[in-house]
PDB file of N, CA and C in Angstrom:
ATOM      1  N   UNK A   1       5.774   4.902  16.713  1.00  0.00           N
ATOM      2  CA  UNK A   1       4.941   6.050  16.974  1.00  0.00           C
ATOM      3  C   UNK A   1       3.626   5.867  16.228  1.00  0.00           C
ATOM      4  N   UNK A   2       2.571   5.944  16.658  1.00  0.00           N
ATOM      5  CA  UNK A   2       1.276   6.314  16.136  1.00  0.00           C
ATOM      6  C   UNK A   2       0.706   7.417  15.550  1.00  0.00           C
ATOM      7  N   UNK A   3       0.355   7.415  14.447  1.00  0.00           N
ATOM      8  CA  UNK A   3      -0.040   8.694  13.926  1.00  0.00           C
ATOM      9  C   UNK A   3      -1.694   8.532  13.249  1.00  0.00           C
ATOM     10  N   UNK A   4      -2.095   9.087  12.136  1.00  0.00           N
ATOM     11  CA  UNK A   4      -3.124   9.179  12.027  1.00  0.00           C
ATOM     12  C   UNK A   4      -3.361   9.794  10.641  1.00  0.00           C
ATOM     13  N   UNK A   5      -3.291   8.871   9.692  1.00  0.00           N
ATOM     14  CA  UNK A   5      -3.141   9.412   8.223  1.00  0.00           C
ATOM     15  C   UNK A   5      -4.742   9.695   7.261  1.00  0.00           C
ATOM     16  N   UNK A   6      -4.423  10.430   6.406  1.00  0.00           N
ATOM     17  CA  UNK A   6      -5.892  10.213   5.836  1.00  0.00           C
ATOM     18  C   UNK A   6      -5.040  10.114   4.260  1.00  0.00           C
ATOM     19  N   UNK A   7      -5.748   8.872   3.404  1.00  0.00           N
ATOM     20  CA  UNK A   7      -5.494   8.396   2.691  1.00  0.00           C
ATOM     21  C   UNK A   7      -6.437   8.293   1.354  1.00  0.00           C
ATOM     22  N   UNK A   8      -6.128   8.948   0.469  1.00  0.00           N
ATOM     23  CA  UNK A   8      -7.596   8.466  -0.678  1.00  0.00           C
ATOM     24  C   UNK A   8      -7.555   7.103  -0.668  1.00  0.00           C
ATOM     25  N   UNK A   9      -9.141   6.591  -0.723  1.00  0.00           N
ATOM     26  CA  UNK A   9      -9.852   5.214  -0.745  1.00  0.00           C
ATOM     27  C   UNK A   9      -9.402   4.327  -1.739  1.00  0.00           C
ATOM     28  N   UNK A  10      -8.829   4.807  -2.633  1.00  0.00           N
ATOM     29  CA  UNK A  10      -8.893   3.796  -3.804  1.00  0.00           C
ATOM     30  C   UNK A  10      -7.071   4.343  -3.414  1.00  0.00           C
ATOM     31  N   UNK A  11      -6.421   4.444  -3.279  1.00  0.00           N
ATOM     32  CA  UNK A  11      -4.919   4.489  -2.964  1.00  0.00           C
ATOM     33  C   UNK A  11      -4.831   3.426  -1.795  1.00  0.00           C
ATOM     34  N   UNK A  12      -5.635   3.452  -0.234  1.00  0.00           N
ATOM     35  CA  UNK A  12      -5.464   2.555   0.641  1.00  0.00           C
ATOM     36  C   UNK A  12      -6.037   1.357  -0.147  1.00  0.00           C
ATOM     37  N   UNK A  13      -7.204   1.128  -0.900  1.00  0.00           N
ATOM     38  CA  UNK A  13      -7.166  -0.233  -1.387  1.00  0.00           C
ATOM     39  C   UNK A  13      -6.300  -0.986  -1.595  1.00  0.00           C
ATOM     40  N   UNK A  14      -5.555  -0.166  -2.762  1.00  0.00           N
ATOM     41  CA  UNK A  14      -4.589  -0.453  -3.833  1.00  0.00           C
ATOM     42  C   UNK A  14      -3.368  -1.423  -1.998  1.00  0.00           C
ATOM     43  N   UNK A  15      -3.212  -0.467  -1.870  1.00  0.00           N
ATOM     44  CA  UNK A  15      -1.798  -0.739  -0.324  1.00  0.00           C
ATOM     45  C   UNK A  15      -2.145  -1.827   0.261  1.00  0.00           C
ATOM     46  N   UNK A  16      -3.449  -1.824   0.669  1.00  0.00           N
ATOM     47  CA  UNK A  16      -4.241  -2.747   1.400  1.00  0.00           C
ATOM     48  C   UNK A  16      -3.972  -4.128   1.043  1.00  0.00           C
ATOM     49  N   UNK A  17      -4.704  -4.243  -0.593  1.00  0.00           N
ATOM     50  CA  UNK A  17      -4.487  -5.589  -1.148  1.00  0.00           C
ATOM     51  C   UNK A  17      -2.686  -5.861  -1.249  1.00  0.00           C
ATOM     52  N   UNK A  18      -2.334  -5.736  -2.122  1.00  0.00           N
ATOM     53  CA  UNK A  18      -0.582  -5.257  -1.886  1.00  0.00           C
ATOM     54  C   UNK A  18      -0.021  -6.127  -0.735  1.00  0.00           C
ATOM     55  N   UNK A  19      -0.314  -5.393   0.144  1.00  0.00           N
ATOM     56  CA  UNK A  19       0.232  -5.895   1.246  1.00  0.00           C
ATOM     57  C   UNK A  19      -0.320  -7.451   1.675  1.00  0.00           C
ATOM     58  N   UNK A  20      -1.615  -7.741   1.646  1.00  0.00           N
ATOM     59  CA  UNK A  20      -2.160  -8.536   2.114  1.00  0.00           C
ATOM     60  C   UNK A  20      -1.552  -9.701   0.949  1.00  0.00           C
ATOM     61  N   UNK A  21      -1.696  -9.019   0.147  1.00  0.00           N
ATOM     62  CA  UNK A  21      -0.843 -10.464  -1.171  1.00  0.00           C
ATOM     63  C   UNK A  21       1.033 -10.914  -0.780  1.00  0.00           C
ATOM     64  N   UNK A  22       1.735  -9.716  -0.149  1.00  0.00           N
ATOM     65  CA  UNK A  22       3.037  -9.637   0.155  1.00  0.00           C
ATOM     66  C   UNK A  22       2.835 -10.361   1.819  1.00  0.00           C
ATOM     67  N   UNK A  23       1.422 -10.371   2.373  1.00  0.00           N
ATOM     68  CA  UNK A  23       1.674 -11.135   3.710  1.00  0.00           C
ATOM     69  C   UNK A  23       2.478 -10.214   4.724  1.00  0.00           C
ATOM     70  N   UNK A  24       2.525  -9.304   4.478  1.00  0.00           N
ATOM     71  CA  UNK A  24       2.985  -7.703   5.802  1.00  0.00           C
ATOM     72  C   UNK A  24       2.246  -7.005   5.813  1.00  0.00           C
ATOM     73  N   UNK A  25       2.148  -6.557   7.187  1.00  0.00           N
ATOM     74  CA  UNK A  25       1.392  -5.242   7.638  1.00  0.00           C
ATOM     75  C   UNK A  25       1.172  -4.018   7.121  1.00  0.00           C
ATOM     76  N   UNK A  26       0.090  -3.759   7.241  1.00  0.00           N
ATOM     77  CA  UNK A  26      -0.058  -2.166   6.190  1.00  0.00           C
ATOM     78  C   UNK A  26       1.054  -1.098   6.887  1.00  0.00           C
ATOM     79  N   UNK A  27       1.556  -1.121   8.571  1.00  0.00           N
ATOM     80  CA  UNK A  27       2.144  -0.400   8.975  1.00  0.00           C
ATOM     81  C   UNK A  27       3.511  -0.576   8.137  1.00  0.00           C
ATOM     82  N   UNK A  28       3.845  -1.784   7.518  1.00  0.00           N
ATOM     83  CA  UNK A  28       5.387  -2.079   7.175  1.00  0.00           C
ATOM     84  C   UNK A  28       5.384  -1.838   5.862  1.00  0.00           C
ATOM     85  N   UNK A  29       4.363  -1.717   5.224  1.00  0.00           N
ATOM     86  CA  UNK A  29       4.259  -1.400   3.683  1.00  0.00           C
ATOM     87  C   UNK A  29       4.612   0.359   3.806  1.00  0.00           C
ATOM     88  N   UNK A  30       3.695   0.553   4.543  1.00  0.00           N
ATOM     89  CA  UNK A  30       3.690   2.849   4.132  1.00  0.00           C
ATOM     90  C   UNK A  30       5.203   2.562   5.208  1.00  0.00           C
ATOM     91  N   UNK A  31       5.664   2.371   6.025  1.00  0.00           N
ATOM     92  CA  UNK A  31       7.222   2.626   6.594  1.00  0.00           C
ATOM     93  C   UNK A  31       7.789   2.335   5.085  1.00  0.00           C
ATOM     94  N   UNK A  32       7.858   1.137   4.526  1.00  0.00           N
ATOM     95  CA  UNK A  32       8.771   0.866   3.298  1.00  0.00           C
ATOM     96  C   UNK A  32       8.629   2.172   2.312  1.00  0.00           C
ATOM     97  N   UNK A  33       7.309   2.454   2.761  1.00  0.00           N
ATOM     98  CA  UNK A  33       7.595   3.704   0.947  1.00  0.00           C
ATOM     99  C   UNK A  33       7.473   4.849   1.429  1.00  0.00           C
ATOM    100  N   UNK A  34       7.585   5.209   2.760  1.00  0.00           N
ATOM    101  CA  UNK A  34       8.601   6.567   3.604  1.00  0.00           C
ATOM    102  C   UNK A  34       9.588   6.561   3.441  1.00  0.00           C
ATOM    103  N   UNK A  35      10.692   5.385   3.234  1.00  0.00           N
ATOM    104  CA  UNK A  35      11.900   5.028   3.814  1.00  0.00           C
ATOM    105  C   UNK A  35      12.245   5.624   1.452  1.00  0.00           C
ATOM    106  N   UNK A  36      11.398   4.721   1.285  1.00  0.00           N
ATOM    107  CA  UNK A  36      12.020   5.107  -0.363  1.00  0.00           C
ATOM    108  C   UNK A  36      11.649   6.523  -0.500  1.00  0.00           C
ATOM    109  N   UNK A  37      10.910   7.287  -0.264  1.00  0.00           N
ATOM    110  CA  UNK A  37      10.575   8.238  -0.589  1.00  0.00           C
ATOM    111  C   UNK A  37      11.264   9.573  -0.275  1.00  0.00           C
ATOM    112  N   UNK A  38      12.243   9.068   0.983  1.00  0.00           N
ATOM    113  CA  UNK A  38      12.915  10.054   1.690  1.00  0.00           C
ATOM    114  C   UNK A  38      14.141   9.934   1.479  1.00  0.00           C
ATOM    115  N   UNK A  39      14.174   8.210   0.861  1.00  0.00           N
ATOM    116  CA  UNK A  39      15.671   7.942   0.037  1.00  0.00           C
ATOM    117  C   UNK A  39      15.901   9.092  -0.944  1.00  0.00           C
ATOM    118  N   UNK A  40      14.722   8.749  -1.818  1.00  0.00           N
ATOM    119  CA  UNK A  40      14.451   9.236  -3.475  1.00  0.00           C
ATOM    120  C   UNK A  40      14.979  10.977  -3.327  1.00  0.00           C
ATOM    121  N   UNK A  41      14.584  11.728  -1.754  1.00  0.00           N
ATOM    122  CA  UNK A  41      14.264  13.013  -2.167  1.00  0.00           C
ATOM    123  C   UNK A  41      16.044  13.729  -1.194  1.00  0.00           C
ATOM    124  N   UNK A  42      17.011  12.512  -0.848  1.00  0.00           N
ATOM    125  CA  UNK A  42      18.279  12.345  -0.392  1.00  0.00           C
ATOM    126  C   UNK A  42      19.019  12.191  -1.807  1.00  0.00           C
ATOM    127  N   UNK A  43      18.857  11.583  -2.826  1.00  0.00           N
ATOM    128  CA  UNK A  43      19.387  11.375  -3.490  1.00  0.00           C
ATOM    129  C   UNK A  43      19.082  12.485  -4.794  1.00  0.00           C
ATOM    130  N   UNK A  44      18.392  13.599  -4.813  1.00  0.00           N
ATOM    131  CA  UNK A  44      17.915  14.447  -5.316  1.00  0.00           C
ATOM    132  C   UNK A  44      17.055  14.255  -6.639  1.00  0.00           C
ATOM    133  N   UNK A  45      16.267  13.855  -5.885  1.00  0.00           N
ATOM    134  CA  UNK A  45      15.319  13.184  -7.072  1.00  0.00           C
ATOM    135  C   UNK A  45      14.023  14.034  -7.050  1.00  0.00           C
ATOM    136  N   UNK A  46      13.463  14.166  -8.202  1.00  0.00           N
ATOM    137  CA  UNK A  46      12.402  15.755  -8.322  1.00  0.00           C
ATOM    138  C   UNK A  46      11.001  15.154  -7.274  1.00  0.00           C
ATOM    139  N   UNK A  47      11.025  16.495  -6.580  1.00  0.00           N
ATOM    140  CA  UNK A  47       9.814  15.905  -5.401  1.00  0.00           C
ATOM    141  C   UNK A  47       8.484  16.525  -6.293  1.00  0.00           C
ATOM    142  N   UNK A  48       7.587  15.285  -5.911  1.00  0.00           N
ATOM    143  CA  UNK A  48       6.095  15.704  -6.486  1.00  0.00           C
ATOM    144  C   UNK A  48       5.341  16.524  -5.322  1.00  0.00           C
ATOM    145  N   UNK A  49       4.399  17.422  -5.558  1.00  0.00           N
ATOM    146  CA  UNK A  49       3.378  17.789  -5.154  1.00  0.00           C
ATOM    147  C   UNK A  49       2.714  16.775  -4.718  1.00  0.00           C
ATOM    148  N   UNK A  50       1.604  17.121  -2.944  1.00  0.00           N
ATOM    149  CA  UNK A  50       1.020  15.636  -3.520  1.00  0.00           C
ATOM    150  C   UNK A  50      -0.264  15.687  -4.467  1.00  0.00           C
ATOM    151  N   UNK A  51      -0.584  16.631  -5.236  1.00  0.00           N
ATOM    152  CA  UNK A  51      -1.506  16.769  -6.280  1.00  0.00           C
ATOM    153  C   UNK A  51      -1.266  15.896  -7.547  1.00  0.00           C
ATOM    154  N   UNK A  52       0.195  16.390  -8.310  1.00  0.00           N
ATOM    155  CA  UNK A  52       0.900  15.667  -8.633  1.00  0.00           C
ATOM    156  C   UNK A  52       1.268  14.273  -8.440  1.00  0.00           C
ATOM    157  N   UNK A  53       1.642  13.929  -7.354  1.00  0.00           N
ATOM    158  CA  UNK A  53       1.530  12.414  -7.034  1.00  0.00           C
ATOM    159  C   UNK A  53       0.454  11.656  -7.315  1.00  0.00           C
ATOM    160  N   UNK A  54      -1.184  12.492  -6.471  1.00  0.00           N
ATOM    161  CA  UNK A  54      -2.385  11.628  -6.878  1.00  0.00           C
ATOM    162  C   UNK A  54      -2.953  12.007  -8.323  1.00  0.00           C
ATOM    163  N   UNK A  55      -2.352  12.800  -9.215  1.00  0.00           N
ATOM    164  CA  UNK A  55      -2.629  12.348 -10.745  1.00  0.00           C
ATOM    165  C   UNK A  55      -1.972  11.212 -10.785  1.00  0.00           C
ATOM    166  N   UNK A  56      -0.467  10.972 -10.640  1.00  0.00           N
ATOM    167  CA  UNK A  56       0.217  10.118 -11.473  1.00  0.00           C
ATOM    168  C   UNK A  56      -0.276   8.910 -10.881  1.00  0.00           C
ATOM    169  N   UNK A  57      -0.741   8.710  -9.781  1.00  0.00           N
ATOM    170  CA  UNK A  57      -1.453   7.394  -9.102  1.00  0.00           C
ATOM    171  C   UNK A  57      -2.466   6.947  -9.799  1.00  0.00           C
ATOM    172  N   UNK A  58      -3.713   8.379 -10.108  1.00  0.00           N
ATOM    173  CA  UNK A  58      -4.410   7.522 -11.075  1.00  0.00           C
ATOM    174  C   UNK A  58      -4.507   7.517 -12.278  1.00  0.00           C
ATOM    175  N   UNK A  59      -3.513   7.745 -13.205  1.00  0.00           N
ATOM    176  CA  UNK A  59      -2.692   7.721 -14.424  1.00  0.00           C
ATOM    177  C   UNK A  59      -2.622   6.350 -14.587  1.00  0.00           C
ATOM    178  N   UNK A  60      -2.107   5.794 -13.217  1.00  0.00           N
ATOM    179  CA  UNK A  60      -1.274   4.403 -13.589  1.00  0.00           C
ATOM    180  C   UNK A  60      -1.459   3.874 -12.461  1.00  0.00           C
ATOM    181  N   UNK A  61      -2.880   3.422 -12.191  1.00  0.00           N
ATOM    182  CA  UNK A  61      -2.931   2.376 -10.745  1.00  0.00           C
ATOM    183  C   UNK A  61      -1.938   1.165 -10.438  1.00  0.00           C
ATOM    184  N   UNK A  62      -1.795   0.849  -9.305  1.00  0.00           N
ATOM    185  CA  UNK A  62      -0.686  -0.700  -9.194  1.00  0.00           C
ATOM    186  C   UNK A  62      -1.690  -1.342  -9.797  1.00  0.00           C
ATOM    187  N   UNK A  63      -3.097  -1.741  -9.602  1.00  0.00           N
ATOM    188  CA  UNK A  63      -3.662  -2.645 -10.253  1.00  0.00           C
ATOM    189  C   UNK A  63      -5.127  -1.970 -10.510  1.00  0.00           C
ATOM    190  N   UNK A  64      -5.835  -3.149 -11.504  1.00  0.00           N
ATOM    191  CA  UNK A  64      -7.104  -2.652 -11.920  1.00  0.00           C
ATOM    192  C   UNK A  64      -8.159  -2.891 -11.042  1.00  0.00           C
ATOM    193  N   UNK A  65      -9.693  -2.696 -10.608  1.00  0.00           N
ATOM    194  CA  UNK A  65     -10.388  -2.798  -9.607  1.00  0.00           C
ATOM    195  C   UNK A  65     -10.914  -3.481  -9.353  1.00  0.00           C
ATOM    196  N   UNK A  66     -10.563  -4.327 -10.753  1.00  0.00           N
ATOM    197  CA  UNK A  66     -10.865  -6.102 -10.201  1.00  0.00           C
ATOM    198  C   UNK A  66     -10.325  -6.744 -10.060  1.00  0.00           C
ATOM    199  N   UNK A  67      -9.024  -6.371 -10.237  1.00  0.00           N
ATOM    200  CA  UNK A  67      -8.021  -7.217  -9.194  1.00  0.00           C
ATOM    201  C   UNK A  67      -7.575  -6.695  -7.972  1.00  0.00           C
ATOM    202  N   UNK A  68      -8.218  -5.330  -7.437  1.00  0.00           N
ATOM    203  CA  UNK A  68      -7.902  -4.742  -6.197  1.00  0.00           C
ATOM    204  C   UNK A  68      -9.193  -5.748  -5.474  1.00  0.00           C
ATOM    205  N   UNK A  69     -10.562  -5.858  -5.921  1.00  0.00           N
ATOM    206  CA  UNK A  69     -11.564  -6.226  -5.232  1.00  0.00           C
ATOM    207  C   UNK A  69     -11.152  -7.869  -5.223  1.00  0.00           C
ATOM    208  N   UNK A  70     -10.624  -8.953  -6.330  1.00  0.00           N
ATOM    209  CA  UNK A  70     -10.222  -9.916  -5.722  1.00  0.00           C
ATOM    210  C   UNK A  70      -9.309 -10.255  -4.801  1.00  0.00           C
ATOM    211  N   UNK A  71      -8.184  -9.481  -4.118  1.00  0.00           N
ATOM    212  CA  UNK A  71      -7.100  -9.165  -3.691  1.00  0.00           C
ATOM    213  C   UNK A  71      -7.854  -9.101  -1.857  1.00  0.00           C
ATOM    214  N   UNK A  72      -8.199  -8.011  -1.922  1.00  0.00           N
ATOM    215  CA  UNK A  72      -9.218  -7.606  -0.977  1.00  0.00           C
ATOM    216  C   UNK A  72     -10.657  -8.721  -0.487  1.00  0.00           C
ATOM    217  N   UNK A  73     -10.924  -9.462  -1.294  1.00  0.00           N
ATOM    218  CA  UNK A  73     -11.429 -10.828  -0.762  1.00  0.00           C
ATOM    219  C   UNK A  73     -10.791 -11.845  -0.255  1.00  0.00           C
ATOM    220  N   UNK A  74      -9.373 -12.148  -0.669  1.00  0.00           N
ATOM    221  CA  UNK A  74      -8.686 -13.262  -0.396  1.00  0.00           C
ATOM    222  C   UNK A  74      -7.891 -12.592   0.594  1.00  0.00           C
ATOM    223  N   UNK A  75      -8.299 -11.471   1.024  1.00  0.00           N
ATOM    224  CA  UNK A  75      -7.572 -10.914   2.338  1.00  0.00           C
ATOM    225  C   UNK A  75      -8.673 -11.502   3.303  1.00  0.00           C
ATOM    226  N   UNK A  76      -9.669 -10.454   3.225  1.00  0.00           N
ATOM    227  CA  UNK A  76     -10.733 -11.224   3.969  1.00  0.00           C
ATOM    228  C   UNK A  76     -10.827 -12.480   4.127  1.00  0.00           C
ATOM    229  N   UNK A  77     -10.841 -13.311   3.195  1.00  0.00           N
ATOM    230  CA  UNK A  77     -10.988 -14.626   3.391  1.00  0.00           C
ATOM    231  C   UNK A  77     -10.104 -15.194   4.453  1.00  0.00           C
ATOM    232  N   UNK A  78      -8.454 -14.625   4.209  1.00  0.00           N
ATOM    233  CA  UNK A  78      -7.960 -15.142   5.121  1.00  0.00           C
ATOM    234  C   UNK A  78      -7.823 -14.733   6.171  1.00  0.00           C
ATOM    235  N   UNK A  79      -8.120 -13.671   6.872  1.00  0.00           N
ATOM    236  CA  UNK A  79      -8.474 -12.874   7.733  1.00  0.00           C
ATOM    237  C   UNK A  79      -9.085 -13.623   8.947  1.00  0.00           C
ATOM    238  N   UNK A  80     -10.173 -14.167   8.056  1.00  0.00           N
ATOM    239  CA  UNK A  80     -11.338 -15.007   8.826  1.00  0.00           C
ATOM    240  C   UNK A  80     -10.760 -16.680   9.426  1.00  0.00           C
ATOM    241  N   UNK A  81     -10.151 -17.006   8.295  1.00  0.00           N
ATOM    242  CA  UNK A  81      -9.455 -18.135   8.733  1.00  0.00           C
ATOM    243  C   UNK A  81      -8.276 -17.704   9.628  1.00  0.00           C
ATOM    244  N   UNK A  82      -7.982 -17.189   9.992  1.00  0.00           N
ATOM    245  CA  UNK A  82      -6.908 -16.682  10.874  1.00  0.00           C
ATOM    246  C   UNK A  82      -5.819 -16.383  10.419  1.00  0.00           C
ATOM    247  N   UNK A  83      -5.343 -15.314  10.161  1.00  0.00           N
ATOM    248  CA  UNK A  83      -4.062 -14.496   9.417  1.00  0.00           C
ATOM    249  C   UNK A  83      -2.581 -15.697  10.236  1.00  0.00           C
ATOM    250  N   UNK A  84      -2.106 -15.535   9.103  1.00  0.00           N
ATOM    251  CA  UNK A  84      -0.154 -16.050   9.392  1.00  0.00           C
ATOM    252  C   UNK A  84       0.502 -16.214   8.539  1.00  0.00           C
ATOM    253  N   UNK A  85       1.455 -15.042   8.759  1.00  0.00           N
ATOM    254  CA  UNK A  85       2.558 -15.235   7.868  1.00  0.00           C
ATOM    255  C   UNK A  85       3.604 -16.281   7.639  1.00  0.00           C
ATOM    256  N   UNK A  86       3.986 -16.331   6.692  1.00  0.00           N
ATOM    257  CA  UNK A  86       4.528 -17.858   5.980  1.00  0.00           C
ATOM    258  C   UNK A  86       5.912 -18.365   7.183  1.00  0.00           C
ATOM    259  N   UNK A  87       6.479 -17.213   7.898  1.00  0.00           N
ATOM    260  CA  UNK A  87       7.323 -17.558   8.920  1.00  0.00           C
ATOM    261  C   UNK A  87       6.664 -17.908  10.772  1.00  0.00           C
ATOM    262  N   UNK A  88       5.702 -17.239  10.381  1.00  0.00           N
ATOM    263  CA  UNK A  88       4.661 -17.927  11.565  1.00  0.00           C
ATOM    264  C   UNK A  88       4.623 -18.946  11.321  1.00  0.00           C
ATOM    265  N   UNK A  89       4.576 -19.795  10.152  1.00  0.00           N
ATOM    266  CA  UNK A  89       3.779 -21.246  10.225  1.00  0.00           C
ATOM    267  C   UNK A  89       5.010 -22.543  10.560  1.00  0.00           C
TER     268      UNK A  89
END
Protein backbone atom coordinates (compact mmCIF):
# COMPACT_ATOMS: atom_id res chain seq x y z
CA UNK A 1 0.00 0.00 0.00
CA UNK A 2 1.17 3.53 -0.63
CA UNK A 3 0.90 6.11 1.72
CA UNK A 4 2.36 9.41 2.26
CA UNK A 5 4.36 10.25 5.40
CA UNK A 6 5.77 13.48 6.61
CA UNK A 7 8.89 12.97 8.43
CA UNK A 8 11.28 15.51 10.33
CA UNK A 9 14.42 16.17 8.01
CA UNK A 10 17.05 15.31 10.16
CA UNK A 11 15.05 11.91 11.35
CA UNK A 12 14.63 10.90 7.37
CA UNK A 13 18.39 11.64 7.04
CA UNK A 14 19.33 9.72 9.89
CA UNK A 15 16.87 6.45 8.04
CA UNK A 16 18.05 7.46 4.79
CA UNK A 17 21.79 6.97 5.41
CA UNK A 18 21.00 3.78 7.67
CA UNK A 19 19.50 2.20 5.19
CA UNK A 20 21.66 3.06 2.35
CA UNK A 21 24.73 1.71 4.59
CA UNK A 22 22.37 -1.65 5.42
CA UNK A 23 21.84 -1.74 1.36
CA UNK A 24 17.64 -1.87 1.79
CA UNK A 25 15.05 0.22 0.85
CA UNK A 26 13.83 3.07 2.86
CA UNK A 27 10.31 1.32 2.31
CA UNK A 28 11.86 -1.92 4.23
CA UNK A 29 13.61 0.03 6.89
CA UNK A 30 10.16 2.22 8.28
CA UNK A 31 8.07 -1.48 7.58
CA UNK A 32 10.95 -2.96 9.99
CA UNK A 33 10.36 -0.29 12.72
CA UNK A 34 6.36 -0.49 12.32
CA UNK A 35 6.63 -4.11 12.72
CA UNK A 36 8.93 -3.38 16.13
CA UNK A 37 6.97 -0.75 17.20
CA UNK A 38 3.67 -2.51 17.13
CA UNK A 39 5.59 -5.52 18.54
CA UNK A 40 6.89 -3.23 21.47
CA UNK A 41 3.23 -1.74 22.10
CA UNK A 42 1.76 -5.92 21.93
CA UNK A 43 4.02 -6.72 24.38
CA UNK A 44 3.02 -3.78 26.69
CA UNK A 45 5.65 -1.67 26.50
CA UNK A 46 5.07 2.23 27.55
CA UNK A 47 3.91 4.04 24.29
CA UNK A 48 5.60 7.47 23.62
CA UNK A 49 3.87 10.50 22.47
CA UNK A 50 5.19 11.38 19.25
CA UNK A 51 6.51 14.63 21.00
CA UNK A 52 8.13 12.48 23.30
CA UNK A 53 9.60 10.26 20.76
CA UNK A 54 11.09 13.38 18.76
CA UNK A 55 12.80 14.63 22.08
CA UNK A 56 14.26 11.31 22.73
CA UNK A 57 15.44 11.21 18.93
CA UNK A 58 17.20 14.26 19.42
CA UNK A 59 18.54 13.46 22.85
CA UNK A 60 20.31 10.66 21.20
CA UNK A 61 20.67 10.74 17.35
CA UNK A 62 21.64 7.17 15.56
CA UNK A 63 24.50 9.20 14.35
CA UNK A 64 26.30 12.58 14.35
CA UNK A 65 25.89 14.99 11.16
CA UNK A 66 28.94 14.15 9.92
CA UNK A 67 28.54 10.97 9.71
CA UNK A 68 24.85 11.32 8.51
CA UNK A 69 26.36 13.78 5.63
CA UNK A 70 29.20 11.14 4.84
CA UNK A 71 26.68 8.29 4.77
CA UNK A 72 24.43 10.31 2.51
CA UNK A 73 27.37 10.89 -0.01
CA UNK A 74 28.39 7.36 -0.36
CA UNK A 75 24.72 6.83 -1.03
CA UNK A 76 24.80 9.20 -3.70
CA UNK A 77 27.85 8.12 -4.91
CA UNK A 78 26.53 4.88 -5.35
CA UNK A 79 23.38 5.79 -6.58
CA UNK A 80 25.12 7.24 -9.55
CA UNK A 81 27.16 4.28 -10.19
CA UNK A 82 24.18 2.21 -10.24
CA UNK A 83 22.61 0.87 -6.96
CA UNK A 84 22.88 -3.24 -6.15
CA UNK A 85 22.45 -5.03 -3.50
CA UNK A 86 25.11 -7.51 -2.45
CA UNK A 87 22.50 -10.43 -3.57
CA UNK A 88 21.93 -8.72 -6.88
CA UNK A 89 25.51 -9.07 -7.69
Amino acid sequence: MKTTLDIPNDLYRQAKAAAALEGIRMKDLIGEGLRLALEARGRGAKSLSPLEVLREVRKKPLHRSDEVEAMMDLSEHRRREGWRREEDS
